[in-house]
N, C-alpha and C. Protein backbone atom coordinates (compact mmCIF):
# COMPACT_ATOMS: atom_id res chain seq x y z
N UNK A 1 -151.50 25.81 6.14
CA UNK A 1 -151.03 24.49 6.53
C UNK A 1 -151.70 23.41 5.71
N UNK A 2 -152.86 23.32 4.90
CA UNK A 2 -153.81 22.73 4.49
C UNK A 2 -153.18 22.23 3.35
N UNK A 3 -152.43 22.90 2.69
CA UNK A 3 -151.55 23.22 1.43
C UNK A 3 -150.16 22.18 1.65
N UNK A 4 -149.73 22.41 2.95
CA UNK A 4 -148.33 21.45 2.92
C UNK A 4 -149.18 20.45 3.44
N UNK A 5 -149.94 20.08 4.26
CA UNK A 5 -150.69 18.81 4.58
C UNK A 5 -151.05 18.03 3.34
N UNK A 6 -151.57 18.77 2.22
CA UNK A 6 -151.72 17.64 1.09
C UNK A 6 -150.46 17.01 0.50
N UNK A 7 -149.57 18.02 0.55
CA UNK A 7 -148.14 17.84 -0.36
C UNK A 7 -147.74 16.44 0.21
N UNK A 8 -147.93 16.84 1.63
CA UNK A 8 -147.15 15.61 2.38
C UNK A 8 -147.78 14.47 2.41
N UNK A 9 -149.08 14.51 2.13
CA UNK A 9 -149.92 13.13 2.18
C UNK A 9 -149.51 12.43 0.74
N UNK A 10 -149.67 13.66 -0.68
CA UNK A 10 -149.17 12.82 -1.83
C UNK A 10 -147.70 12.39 -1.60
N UNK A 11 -146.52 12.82 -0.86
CA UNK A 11 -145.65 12.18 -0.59
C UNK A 11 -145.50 10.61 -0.21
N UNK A 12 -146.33 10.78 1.31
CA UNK A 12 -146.67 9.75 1.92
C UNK A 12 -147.23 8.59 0.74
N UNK A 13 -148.20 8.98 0.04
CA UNK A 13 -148.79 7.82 -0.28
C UNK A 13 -148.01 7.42 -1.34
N UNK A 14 -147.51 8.26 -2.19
CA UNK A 14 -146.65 7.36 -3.69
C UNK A 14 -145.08 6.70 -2.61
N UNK A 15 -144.74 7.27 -1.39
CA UNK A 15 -143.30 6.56 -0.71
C UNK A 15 -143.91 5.09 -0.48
N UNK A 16 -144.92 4.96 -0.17
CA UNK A 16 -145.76 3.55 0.72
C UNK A 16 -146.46 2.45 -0.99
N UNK A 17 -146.79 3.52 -2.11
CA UNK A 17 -147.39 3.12 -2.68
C UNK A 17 -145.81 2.09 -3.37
N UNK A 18 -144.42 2.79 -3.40
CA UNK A 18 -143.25 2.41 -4.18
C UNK A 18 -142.90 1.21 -2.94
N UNK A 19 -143.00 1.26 -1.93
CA UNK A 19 -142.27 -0.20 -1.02
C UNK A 19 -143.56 -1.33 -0.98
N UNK A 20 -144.82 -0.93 -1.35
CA UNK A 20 -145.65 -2.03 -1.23
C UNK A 20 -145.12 -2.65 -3.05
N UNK A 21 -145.08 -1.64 -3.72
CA UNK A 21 -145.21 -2.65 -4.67
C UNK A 21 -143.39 -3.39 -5.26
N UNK A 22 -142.69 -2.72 -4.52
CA UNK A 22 -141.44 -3.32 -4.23
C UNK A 22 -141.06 -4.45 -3.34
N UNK A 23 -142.12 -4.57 -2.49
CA UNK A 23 -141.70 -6.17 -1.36
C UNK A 23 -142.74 -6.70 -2.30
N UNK A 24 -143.46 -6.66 -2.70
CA UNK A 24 -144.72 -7.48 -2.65
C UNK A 24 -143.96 -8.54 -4.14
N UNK A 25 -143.16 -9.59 -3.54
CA UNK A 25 -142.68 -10.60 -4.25
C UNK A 25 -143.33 -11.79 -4.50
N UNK A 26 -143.87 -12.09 -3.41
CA UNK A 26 -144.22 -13.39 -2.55
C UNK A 26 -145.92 -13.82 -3.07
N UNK A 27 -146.46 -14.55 -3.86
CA UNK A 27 -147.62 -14.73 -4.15
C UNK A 27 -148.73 -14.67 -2.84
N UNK A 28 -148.18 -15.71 -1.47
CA UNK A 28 -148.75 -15.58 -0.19
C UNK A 28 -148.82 -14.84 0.64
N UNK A 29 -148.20 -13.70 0.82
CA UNK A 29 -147.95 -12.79 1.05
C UNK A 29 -148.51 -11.12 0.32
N UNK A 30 -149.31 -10.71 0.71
CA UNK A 30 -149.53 -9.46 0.13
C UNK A 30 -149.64 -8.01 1.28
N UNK A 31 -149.53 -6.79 0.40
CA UNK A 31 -149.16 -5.20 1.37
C UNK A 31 -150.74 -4.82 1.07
N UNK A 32 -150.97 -4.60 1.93
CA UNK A 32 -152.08 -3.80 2.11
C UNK A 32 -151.85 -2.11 2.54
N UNK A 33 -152.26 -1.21 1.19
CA UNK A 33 -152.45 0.17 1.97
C UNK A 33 -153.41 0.61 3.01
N UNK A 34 -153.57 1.17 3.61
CA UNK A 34 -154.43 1.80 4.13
C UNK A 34 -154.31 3.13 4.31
N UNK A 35 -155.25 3.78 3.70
CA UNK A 35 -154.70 4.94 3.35
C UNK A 35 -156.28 5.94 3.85
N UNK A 36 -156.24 6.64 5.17
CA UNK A 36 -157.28 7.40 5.95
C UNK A 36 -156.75 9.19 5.82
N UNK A 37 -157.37 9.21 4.68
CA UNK A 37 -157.18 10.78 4.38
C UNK A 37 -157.87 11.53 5.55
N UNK A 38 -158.84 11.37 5.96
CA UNK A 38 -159.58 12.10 6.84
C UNK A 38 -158.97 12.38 8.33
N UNK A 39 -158.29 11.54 8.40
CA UNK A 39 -157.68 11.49 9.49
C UNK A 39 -156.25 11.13 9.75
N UNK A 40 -155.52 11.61 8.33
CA UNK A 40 -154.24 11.61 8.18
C UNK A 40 -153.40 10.53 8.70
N UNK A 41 -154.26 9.22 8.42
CA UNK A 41 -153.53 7.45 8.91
C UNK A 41 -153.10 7.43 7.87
N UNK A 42 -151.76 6.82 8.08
CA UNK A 42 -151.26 6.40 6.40
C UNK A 42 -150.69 5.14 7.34
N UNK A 43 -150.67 3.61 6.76
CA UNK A 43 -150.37 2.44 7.07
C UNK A 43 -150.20 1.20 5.89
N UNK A 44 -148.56 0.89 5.71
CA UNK A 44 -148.55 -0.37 4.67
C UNK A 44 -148.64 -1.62 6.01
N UNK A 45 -149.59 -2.26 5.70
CA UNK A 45 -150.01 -3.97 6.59
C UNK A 45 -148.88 -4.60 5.50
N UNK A 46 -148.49 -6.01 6.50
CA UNK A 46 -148.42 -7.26 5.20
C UNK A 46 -148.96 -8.06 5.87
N UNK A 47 -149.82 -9.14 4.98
CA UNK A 47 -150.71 -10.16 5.58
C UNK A 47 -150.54 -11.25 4.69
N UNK A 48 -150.53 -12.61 5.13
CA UNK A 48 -150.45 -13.76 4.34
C UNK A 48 -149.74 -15.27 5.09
N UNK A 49 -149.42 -16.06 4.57
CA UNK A 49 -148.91 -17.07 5.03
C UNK A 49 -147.66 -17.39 4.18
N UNK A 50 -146.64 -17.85 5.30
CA UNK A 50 -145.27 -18.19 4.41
C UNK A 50 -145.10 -20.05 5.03
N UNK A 51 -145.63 -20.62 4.48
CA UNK A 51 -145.63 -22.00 4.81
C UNK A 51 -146.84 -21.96 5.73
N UNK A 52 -146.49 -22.61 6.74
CA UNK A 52 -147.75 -22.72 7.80
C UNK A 52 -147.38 -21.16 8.92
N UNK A 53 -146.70 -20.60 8.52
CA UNK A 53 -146.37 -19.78 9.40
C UNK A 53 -147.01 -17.96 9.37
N UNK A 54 -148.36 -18.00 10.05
CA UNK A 54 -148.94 -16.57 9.67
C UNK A 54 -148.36 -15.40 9.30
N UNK A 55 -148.43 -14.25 8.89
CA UNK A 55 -147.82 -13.31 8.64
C UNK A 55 -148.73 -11.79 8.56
N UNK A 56 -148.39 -11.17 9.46
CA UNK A 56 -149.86 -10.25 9.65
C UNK A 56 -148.32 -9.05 10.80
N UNK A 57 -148.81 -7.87 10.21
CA UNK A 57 -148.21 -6.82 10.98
C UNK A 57 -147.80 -5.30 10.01
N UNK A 58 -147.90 -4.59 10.87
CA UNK A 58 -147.80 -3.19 10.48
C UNK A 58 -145.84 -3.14 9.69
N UNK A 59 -146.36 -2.82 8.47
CA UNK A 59 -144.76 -2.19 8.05
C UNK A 59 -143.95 -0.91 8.07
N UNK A 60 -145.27 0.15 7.81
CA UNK A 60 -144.94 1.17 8.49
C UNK A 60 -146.29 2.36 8.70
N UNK A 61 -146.31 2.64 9.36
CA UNK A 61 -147.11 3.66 9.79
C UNK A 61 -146.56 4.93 10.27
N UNK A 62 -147.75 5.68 9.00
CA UNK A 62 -147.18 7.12 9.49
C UNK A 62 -148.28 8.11 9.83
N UNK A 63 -148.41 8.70 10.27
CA UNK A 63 -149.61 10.05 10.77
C UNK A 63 -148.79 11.31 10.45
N UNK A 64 -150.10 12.29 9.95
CA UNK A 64 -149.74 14.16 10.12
C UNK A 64 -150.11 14.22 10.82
N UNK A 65 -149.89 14.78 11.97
CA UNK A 65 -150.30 15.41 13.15
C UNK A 65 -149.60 16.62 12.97
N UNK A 66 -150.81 17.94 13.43
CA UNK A 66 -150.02 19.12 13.70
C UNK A 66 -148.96 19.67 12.44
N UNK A 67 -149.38 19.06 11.24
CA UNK A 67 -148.38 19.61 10.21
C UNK A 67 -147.20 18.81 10.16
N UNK A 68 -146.59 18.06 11.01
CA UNK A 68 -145.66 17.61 10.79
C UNK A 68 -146.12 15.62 10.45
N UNK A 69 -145.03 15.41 10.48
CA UNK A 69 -145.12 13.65 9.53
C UNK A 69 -144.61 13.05 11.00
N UNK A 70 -145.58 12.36 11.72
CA UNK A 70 -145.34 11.36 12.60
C UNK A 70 -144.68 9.85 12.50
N UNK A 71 -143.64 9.73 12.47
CA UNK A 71 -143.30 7.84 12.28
C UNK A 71 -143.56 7.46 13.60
N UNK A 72 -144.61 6.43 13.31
CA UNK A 72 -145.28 5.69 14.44
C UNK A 72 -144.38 4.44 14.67
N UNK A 73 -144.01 3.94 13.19
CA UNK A 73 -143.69 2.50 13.03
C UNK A 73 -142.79 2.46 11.66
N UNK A 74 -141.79 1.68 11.62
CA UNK A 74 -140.52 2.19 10.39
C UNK A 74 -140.44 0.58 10.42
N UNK A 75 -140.43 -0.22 9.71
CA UNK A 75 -139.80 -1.85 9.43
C UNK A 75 -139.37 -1.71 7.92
N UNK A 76 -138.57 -0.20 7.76
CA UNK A 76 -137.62 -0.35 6.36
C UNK A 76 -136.42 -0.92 7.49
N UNK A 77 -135.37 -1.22 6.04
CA UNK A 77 -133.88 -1.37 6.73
C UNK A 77 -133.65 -0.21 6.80
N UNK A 78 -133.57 0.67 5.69
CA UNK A 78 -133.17 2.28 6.33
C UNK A 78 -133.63 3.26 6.71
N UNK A 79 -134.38 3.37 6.91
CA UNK A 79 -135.67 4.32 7.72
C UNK A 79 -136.25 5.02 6.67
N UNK A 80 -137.55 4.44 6.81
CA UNK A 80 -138.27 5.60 5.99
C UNK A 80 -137.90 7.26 6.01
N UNK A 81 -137.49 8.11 7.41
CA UNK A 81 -137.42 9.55 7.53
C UNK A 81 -136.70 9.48 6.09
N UNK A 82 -135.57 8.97 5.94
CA UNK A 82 -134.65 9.21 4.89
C UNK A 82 -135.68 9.29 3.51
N UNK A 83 -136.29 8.85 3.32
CA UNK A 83 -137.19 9.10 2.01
C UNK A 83 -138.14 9.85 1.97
N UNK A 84 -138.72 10.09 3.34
CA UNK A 84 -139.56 11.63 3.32
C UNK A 84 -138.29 12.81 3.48
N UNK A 85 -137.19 12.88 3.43
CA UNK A 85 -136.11 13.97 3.46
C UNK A 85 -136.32 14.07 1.93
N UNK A 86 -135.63 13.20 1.15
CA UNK A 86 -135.37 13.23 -0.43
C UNK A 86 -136.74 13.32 -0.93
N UNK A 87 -137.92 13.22 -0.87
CA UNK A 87 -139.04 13.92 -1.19
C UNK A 87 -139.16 15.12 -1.07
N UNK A 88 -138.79 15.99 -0.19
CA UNK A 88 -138.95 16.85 0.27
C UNK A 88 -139.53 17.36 1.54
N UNK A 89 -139.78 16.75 2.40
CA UNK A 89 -139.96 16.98 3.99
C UNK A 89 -139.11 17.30 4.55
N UNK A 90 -138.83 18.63 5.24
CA UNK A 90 -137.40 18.97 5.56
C UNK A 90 -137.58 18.14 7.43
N UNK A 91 -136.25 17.97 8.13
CA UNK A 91 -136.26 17.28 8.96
C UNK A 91 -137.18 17.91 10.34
N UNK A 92 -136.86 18.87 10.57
CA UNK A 92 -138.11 19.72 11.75
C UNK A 92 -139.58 19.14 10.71
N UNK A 93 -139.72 18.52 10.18
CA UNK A 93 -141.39 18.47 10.23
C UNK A 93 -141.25 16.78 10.04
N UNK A 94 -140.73 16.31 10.30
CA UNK A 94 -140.68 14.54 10.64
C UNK A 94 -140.27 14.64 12.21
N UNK A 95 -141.11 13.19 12.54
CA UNK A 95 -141.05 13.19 14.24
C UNK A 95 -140.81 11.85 14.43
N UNK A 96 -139.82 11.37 15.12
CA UNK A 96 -139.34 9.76 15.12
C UNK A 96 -140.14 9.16 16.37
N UNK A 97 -141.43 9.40 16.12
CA UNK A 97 -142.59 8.93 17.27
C UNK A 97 -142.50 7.68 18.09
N UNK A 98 -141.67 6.72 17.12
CA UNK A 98 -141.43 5.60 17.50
C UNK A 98 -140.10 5.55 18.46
N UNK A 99 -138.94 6.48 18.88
CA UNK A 99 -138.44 7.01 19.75
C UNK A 99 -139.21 7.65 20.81
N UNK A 100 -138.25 7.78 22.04
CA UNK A 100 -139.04 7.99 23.45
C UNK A 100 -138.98 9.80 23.22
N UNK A 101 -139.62 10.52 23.72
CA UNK A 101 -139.54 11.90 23.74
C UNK A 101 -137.87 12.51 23.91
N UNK A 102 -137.80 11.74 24.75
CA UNK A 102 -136.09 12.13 25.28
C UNK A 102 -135.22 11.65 24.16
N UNK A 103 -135.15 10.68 23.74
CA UNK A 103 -134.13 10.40 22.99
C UNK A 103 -134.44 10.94 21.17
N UNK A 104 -135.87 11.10 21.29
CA UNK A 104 -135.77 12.53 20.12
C UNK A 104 -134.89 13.92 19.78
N UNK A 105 -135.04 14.01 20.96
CA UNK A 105 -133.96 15.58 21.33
C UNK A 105 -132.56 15.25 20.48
N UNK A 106 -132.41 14.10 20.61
CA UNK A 106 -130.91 13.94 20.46
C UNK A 106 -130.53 13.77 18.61
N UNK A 107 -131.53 13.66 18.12
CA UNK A 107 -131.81 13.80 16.66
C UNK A 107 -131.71 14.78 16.28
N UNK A 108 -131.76 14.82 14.98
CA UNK A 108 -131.90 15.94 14.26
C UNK A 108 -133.20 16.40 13.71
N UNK A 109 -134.21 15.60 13.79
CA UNK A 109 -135.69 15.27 13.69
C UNK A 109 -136.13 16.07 14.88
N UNK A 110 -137.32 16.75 14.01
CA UNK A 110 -138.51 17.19 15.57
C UNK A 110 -138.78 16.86 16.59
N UNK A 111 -138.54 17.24 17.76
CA UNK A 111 -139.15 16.79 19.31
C UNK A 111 -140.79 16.05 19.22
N UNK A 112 -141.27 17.26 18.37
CA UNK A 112 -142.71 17.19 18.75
C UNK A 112 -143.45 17.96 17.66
């Protein structure tokens, strides 16, 4: 498992490393990785100011847990799962965490 756990983390991090440096338009505005190998956190922040108006929040967050790719938090327009598919994460090992247990089932994505 140790073996697909890395695969999926270099996934993870060049998918997060290509949308941070794809939004990141905005001089006031910047993506912050955060990237917790040890504990399989993977998180793009954006933080900054757009006029007087703060700007601070999670864009997406993802966790391995258990071998599989947890979405905690998705603020693409089209869902990140879709880009860990075309990487290569087949769909039983993505978990739409950010869905209720029940309405996972109804996916095509992992329960759990």
């Amino acid at each position: 498992m140790d073996a697909l756990n890395i695969k999926y983390r270099q996934i993870i991090e060049q998918i997060l490393q290509d949308y941070a440096t794809f939004i990141n338009t905005e001089e006031e505005v910047q993506q912050c990785l955060v990237l917790d190998r040890e504990r399989d956190r993977y998180l793009l922040v954006e933080t900054g100011w757009d006029g007087h108006r703060r700007i601070y929040g999670t864009f997406i967050h993802l966790d391995i847990i258990n071998g599989k790719v947890w979405i905690q938090h998705d603020g693409t327009e089209d869902g990140i799962a879709y880009e860990l598919e075309n990487a290569g994460i087949p769909k039983d090992h993505i978990v739409l965490a950010f869905k209720s247990p029940a309405r996972r089932q109804l996916t095509d994505y992992a329960v759990f």
